[in-house]
Protein backbone atom coordinates (compact mmCIF):
# COMPACT_ATOMS: atom_id res chain seq x y z
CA UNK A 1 -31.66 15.02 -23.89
CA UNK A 2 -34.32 13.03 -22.48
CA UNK A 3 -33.74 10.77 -19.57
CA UNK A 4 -34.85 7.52 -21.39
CA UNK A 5 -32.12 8.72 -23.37
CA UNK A 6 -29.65 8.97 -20.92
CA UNK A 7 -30.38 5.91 -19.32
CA UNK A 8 -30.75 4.14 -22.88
CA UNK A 9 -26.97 5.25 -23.29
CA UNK A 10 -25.95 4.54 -19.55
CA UNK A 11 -27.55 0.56 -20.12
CA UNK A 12 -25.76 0.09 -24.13
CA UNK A 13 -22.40 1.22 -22.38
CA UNK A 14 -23.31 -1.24 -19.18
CA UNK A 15 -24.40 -3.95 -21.80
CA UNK A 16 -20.96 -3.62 -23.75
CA UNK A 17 -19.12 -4.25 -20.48
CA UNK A 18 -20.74 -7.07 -19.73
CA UNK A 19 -20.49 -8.73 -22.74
CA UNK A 20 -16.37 -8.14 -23.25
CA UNK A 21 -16.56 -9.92 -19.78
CA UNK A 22 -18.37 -12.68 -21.48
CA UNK A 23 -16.30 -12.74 -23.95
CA UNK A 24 -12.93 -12.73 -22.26
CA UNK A 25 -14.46 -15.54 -19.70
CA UNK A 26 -16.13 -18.22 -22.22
CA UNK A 27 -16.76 -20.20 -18.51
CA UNK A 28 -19.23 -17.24 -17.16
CA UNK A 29 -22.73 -17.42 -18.26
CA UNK A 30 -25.45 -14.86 -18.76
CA UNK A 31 -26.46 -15.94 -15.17
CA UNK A 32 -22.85 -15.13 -13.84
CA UNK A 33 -22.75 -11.78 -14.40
CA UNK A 34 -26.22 -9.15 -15.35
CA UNK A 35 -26.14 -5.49 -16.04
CA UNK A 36 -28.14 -3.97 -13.03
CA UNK A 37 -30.91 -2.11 -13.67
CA UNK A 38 -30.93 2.07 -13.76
CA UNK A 39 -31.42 3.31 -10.26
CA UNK A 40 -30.33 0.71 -8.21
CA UNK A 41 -28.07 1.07 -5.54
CA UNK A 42 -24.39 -0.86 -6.05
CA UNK A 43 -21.76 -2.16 -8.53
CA UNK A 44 -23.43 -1.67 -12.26
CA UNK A 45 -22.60 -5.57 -13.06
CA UNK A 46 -23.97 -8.21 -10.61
CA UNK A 47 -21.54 -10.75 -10.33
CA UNK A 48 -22.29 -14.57 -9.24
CA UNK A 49 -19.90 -16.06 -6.57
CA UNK A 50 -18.38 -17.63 -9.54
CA UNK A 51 -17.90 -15.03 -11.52
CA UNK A 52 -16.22 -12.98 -8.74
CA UNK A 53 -13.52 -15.76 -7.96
CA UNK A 54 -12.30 -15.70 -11.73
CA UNK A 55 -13.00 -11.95 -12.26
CA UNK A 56 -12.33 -10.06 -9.03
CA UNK A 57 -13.85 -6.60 -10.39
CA UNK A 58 -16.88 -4.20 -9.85
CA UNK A 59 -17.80 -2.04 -12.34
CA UNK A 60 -19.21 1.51 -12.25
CA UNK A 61 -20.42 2.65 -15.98
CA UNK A 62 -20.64 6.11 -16.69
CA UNK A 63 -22.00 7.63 -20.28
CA UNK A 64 -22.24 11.16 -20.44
CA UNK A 65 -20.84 14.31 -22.25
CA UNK A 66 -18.35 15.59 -19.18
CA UNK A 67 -17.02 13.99 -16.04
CA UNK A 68 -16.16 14.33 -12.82
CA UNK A 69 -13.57 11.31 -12.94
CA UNK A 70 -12.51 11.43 -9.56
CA UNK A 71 -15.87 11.86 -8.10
CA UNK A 72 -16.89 8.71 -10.17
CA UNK A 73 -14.38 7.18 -9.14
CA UNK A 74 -15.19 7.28 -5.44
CA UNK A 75 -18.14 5.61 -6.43
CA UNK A 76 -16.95 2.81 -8.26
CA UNK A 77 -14.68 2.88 -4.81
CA UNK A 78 -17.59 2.63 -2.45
CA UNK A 79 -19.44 -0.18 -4.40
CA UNK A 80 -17.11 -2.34 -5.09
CA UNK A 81 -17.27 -4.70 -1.78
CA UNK A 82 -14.05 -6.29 -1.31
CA UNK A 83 -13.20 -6.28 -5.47
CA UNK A 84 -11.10 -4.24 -7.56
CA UNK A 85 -12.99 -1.28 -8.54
CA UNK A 86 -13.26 -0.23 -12.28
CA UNK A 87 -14.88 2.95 -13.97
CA UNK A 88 -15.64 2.46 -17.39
CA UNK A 89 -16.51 5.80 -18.88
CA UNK A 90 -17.89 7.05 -22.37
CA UNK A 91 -18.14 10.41 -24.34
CA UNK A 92 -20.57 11.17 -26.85
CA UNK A 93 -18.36 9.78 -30.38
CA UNK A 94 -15.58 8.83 -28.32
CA UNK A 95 -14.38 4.83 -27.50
CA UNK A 96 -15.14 3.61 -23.90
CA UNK A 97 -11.69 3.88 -21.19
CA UNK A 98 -11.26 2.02 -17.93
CA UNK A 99 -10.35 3.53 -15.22
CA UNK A 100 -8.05 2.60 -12.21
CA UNK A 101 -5.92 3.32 -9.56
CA UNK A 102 -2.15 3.12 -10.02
CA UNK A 103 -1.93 0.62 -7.64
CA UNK A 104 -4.60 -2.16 -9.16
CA UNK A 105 -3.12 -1.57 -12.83
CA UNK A 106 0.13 -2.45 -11.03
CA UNK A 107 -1.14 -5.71 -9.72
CA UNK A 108 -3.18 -6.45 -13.05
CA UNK A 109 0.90 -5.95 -15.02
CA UNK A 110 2.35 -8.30 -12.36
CA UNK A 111 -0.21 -11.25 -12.71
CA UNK A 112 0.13 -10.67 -16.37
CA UNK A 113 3.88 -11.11 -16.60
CA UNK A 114 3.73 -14.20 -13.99
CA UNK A 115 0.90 -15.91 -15.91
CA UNK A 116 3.41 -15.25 -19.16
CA UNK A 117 6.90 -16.18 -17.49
CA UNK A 118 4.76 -19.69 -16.00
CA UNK A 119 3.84 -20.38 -19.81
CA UNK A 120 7.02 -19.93 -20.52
């Protein structure tokens, strides 16, 4: 496979992220969070201060036929700068999965069920 290839796949995949964030958070704006381009060191969604106060996460997008999850992971890890780190990875054919620790999906299942018990 080519590398414009790879990176063609590697920017869709970062592109779909982004725009499920969007989507979920009609407040954000294009401006509030950007797909970063190939190559560049750091989180693969820029996030404006505003967009990191409602959505507290840094993303690390990986598209590619195997994985090293755990190694990825680290990454996400090390990027991440204070949020909660999530790796979104995708297989050739296969839907997109998020990826994190026990711990954060924890916290994520809390807020959930308080936000739902305060509607309540």
């Amino acid at each position: 496979m080519k590398v414009s290839s790879k990176k063609a796949k590697g920017r869709n995949l970062q592109n779909l992220i982004r725009s499920k964030v969007l989507e979920l958070y009609p407040e954000l704006t294009e401006h509030d969070v950007r797909s970063t381009p190939m190559g560049v060191t750091g989180a693969d969604l820029q996030l404006s201060e505003k967009a990191r106060t409602t959505h507290p996460y840094s993303y690390e997008c990986k598209s590619h036929a195997r994985y090293s999850v755990y190694k990825d992971y680290e990454q996400a890890c090390s990027n991440a700068n204070g949020l909660i780190p999530i790796l979104v990875i995708k297989q050739n054919n296969s839907t997109p999965l998020v990826i994190l620790s026990l711990e954060n999906w924890c916290k994520l299942i809390k807020e959930s069920r308080h936000q739902t018990e305060s509607q309540k």
